[in-house]
N, C-alpha and C. Protein backbone atom coordinates (compact mmCIF):
# COMPACT_ATOMS: atom_id res chain seq x y z
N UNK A 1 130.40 45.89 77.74
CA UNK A 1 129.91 44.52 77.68
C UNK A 1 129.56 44.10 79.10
N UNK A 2 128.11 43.57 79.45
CA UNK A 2 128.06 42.92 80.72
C UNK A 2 128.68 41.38 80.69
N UNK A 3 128.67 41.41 82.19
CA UNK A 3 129.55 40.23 82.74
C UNK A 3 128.34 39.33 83.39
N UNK A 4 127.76 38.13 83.42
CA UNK A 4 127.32 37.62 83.87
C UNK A 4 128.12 35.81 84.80
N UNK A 5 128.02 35.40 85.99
CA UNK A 5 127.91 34.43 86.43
C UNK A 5 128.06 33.39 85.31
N UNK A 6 128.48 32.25 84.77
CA UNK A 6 127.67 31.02 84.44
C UNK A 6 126.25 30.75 85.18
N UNK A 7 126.15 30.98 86.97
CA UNK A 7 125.28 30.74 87.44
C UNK A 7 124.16 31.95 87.37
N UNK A 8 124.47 32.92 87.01
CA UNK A 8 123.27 33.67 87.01
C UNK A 8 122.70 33.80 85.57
N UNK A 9 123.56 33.05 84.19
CA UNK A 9 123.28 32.97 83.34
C UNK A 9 122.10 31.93 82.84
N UNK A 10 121.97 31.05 83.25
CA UNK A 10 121.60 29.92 83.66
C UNK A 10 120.38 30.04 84.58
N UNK A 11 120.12 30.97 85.48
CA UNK A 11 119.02 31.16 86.43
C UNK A 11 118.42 32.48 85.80
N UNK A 12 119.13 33.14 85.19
CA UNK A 12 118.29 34.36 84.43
C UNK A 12 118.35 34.29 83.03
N UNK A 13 117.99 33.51 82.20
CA UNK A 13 118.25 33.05 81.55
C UNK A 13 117.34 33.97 80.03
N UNK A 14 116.53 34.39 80.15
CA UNK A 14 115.32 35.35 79.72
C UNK A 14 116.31 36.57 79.49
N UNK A 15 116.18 36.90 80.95
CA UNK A 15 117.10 38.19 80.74
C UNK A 15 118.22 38.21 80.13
N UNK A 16 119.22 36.95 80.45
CA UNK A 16 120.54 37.03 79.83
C UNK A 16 120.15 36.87 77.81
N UNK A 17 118.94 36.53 77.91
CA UNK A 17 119.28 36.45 75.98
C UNK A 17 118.46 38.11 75.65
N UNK A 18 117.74 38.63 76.44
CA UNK A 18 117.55 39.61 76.08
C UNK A 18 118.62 40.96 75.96
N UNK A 19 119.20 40.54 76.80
CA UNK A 19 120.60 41.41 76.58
C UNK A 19 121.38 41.33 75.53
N UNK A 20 122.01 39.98 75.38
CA UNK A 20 122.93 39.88 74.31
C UNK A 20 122.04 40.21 72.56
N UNK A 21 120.43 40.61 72.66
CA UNK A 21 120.44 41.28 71.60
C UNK A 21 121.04 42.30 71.40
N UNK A 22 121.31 42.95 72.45
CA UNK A 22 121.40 44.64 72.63
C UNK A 22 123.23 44.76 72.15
N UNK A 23 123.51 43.82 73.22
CA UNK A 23 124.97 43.65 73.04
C UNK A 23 125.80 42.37 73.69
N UNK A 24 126.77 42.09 72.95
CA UNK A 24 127.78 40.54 73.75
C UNK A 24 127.54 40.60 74.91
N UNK A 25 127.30 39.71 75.67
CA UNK A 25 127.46 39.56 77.11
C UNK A 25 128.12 37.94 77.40
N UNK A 26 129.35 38.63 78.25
CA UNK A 26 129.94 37.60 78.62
C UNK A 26 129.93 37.01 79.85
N UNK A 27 130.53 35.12 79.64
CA UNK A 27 129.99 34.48 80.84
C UNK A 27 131.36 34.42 81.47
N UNK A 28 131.36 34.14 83.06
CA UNK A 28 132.22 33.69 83.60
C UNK A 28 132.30 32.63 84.39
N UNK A 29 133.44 31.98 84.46
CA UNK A 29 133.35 30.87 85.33
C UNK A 29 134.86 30.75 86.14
N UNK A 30 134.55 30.80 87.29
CA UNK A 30 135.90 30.85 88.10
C UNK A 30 136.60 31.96 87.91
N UNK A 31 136.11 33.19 87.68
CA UNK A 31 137.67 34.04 87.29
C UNK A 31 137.70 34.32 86.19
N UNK A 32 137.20 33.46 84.93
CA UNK A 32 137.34 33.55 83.79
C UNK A 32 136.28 33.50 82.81
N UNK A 33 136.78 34.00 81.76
CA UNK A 33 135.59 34.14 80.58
C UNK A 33 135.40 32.75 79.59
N UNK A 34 134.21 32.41 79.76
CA UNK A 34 133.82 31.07 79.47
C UNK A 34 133.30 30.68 77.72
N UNK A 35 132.77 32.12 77.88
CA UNK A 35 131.67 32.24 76.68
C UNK A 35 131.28 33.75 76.25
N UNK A 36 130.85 33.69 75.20
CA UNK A 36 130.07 34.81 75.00
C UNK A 36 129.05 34.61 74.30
N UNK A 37 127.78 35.53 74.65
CA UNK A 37 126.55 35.68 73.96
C UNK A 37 126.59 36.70 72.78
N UNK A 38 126.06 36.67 71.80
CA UNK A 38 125.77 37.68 70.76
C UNK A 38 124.34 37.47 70.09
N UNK A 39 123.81 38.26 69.33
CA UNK A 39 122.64 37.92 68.68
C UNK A 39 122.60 37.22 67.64
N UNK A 40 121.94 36.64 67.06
CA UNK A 40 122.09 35.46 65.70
C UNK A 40 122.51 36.34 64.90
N UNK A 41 122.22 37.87 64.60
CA UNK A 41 122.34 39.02 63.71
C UNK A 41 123.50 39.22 63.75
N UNK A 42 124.46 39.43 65.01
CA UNK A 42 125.58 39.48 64.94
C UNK A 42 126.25 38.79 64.65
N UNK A 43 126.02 37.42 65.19
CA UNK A 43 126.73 36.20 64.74
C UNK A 43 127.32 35.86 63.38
N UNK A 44 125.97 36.43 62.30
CA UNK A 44 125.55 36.21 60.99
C UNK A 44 126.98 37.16 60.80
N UNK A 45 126.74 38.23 61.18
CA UNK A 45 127.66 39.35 60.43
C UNK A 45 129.03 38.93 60.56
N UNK A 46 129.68 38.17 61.75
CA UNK A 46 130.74 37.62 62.09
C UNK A 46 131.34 36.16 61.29
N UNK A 47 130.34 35.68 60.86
CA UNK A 47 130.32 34.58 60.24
C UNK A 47 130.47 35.13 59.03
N UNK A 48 130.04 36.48 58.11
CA UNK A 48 130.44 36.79 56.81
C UNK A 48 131.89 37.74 56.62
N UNK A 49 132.20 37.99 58.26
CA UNK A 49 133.16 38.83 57.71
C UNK A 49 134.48 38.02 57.70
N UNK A 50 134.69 37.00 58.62
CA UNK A 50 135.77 36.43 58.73
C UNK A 50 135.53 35.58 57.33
N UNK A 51 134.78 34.80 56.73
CA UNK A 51 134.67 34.32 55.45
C UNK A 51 135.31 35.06 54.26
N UNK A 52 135.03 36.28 54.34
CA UNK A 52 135.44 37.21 53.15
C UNK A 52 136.88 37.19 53.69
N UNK A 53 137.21 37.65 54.99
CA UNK A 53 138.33 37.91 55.02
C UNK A 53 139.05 36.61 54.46
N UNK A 54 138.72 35.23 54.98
CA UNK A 54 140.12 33.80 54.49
C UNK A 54 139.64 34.20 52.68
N UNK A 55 138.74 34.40 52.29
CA UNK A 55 138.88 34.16 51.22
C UNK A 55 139.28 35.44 50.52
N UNK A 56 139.94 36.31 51.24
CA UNK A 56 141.01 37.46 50.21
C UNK A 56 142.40 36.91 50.88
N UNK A 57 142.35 36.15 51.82
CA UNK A 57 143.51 35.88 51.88
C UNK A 57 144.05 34.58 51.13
N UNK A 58 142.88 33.72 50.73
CA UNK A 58 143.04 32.49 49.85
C UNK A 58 143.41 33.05 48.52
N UNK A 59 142.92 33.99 47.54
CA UNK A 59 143.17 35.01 46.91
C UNK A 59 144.97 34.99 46.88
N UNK A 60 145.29 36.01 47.85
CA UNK A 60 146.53 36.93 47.51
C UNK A 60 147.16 35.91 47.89
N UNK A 61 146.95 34.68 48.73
CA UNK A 61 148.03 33.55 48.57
C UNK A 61 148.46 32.97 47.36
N UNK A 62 147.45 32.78 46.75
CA UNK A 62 147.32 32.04 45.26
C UNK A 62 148.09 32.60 44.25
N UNK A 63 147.59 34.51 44.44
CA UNK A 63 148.27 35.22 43.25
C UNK A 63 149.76 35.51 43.96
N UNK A 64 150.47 35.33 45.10
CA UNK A 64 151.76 35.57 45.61
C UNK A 64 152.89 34.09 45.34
N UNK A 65 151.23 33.07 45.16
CA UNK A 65 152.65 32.04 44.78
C UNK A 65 152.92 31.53 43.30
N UNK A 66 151.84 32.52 42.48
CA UNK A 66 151.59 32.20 41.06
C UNK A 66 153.15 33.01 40.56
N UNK A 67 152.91 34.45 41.66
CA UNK A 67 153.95 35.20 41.22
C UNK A 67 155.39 34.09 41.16
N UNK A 68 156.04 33.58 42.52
CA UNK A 68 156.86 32.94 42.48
C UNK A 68 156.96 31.56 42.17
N UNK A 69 156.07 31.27 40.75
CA UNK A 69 156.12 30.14 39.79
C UNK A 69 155.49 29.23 40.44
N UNK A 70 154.64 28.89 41.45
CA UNK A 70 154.22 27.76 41.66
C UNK A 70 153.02 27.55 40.98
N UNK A 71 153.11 26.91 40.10
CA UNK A 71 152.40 26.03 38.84
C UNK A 71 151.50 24.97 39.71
N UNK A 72 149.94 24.82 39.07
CA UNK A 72 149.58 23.28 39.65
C UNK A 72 150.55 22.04 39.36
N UNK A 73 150.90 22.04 38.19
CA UNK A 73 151.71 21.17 37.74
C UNK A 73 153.65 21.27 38.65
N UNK A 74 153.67 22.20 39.27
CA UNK A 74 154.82 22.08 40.30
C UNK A 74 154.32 21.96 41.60
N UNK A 75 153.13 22.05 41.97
CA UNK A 75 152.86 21.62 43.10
C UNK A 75 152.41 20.09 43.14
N UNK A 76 152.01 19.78 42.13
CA UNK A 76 151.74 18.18 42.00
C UNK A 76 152.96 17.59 42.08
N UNK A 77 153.89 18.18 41.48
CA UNK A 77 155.72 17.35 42.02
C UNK A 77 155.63 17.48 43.10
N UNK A 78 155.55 18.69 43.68
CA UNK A 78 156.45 18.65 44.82
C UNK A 78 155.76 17.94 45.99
N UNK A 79 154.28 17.54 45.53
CA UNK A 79 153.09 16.72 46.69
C UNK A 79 153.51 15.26 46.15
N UNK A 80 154.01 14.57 45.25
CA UNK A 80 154.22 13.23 44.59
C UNK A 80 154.70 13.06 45.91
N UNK A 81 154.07 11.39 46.08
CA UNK A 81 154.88 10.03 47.17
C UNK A 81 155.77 9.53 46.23
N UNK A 82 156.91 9.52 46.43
CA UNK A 82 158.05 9.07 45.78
C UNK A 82 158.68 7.89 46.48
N UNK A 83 157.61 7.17 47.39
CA UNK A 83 158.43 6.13 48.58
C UNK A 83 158.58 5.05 47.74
């Protein structure tokens, strides 16, 4: 992964998006990593995989608490304002 400046990101700015088609390129600022570039393509792909992933984990939550009886109708008790 290249490392670019904030400031040379910013002054090369052409170049810096032509890169991050190729691959992430990250920014720095002070010492540290600020940002990263990726391509919309990648982005896309990142944006579908973490999606799939919450939603197998929304999944096996559902079927792990079905296992240990939690009913809509026991979760509506146990969410009741009783003040």
């Amino acid at each position: 992964m290249q490392t670019f400046s904030a400031n040379q990101a910013k002054t090369q700015f052409g170049h810096f998006i032509d890169l991050a088609q190729r691959e992430p390129v990250r920014v720095m600022r002070r010492d540290r990593v600020v940002g990263v570039m990726v391509s919309a393509q990648d982005y896309e792909a990142m944006r579908a995989f973490y999606a799939d992933r919450l939603q197998h984990t929304l999944e096996r939550t559902a079927a792990e608490a079905e296992r240990a009886g939690l009913t809509p109708e026991v979760l509506e008790d146990l969410l009741r304002d009783e003040s």
